[in-house]
Protein backbone atom coordinates (compact mmCIF):
# COMPACT_ATOMS: atom_id res chain seq x y z
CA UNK A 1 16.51 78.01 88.07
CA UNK A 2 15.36 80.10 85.23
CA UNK A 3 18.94 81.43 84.52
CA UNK A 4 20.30 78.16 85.29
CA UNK A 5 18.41 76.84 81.94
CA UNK A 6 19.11 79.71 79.93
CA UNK A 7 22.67 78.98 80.13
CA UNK A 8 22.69 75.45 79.46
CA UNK A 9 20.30 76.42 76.62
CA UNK A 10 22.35 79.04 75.24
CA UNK A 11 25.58 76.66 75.36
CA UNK A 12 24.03 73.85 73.46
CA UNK A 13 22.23 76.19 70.33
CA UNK A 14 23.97 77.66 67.22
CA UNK A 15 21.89 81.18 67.65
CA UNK A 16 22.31 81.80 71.79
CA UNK A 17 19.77 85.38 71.32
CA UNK A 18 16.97 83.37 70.31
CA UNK A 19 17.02 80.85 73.66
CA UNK A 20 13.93 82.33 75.98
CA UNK A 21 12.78 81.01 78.87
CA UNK A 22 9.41 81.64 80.87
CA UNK A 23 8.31 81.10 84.34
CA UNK A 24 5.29 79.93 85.55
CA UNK A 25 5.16 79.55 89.05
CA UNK A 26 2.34 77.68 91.14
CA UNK A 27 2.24 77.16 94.64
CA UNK A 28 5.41 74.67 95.04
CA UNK A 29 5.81 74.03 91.40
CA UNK A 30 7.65 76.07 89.07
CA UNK A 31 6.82 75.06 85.03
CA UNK A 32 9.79 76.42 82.88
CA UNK A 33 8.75 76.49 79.42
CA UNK A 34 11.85 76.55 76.90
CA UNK A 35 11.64 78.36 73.61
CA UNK A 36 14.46 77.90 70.87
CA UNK A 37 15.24 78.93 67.05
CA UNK A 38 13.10 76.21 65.39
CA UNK A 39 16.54 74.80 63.46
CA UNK A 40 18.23 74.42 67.12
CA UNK A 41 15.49 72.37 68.61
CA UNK A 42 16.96 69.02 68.08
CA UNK A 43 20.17 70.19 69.57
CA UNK A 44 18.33 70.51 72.40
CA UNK A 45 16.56 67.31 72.74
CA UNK A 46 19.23 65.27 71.15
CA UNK A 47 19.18 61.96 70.29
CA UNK A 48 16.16 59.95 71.48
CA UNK A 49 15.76 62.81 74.19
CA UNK A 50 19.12 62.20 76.34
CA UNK A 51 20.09 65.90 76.53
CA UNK A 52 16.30 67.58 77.38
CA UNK A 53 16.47 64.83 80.35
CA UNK A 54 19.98 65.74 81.28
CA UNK A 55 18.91 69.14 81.45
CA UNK A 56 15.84 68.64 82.97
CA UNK A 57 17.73 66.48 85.96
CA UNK A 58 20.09 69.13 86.21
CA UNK A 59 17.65 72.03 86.64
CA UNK A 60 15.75 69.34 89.15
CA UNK A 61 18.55 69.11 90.98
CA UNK A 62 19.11 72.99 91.50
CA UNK A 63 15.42 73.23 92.34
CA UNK A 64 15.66 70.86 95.42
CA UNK A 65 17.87 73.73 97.33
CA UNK A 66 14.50 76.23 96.77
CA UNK A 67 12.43 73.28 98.30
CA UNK A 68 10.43 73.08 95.24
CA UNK A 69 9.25 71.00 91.95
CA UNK A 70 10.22 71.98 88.54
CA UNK A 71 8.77 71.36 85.11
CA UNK A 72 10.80 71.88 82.51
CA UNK A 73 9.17 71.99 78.55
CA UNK A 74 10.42 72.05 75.29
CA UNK A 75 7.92 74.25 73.38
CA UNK A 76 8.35 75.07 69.24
């Protein structure tokens, strides 16, 4: 799931090295927390948020196989 958001990340952002991704990981929840360069932010939450929920539905999706709940943020 991690990798799975670093690559949709890194496909959406002018500067791909600056994309990081951390993993938290609770008992059947996993938070992802999503770092970007600060000028590729809005790329990644797009107009009135439609990509960041396409992405996190996408990464929700994946998660279902693992049997668990994912959290996906957009920190700055």
């Amino acid at each position: 799931m991690k990798r799975l958001l670093e690559v949709l990340a890194q496909s959406l952002v002018d500067d791909p090295d600056g994309v990081k991704v951390t993993a938290t990981e609770l008992e059947s929840t996993v938070v992802l927390e999503l770092r970007v360069a600060p000028d590729d932010i809005g790329k990644v939450i797009g107009k009135q948020g439609r990509i960041a929920r396409a992405i996190r539905t996408v990464v929700k999706a994946s998660a279902v196989r693992y049997g668990k709940k994912v959290i996906v943020e957009i920190v700055d």
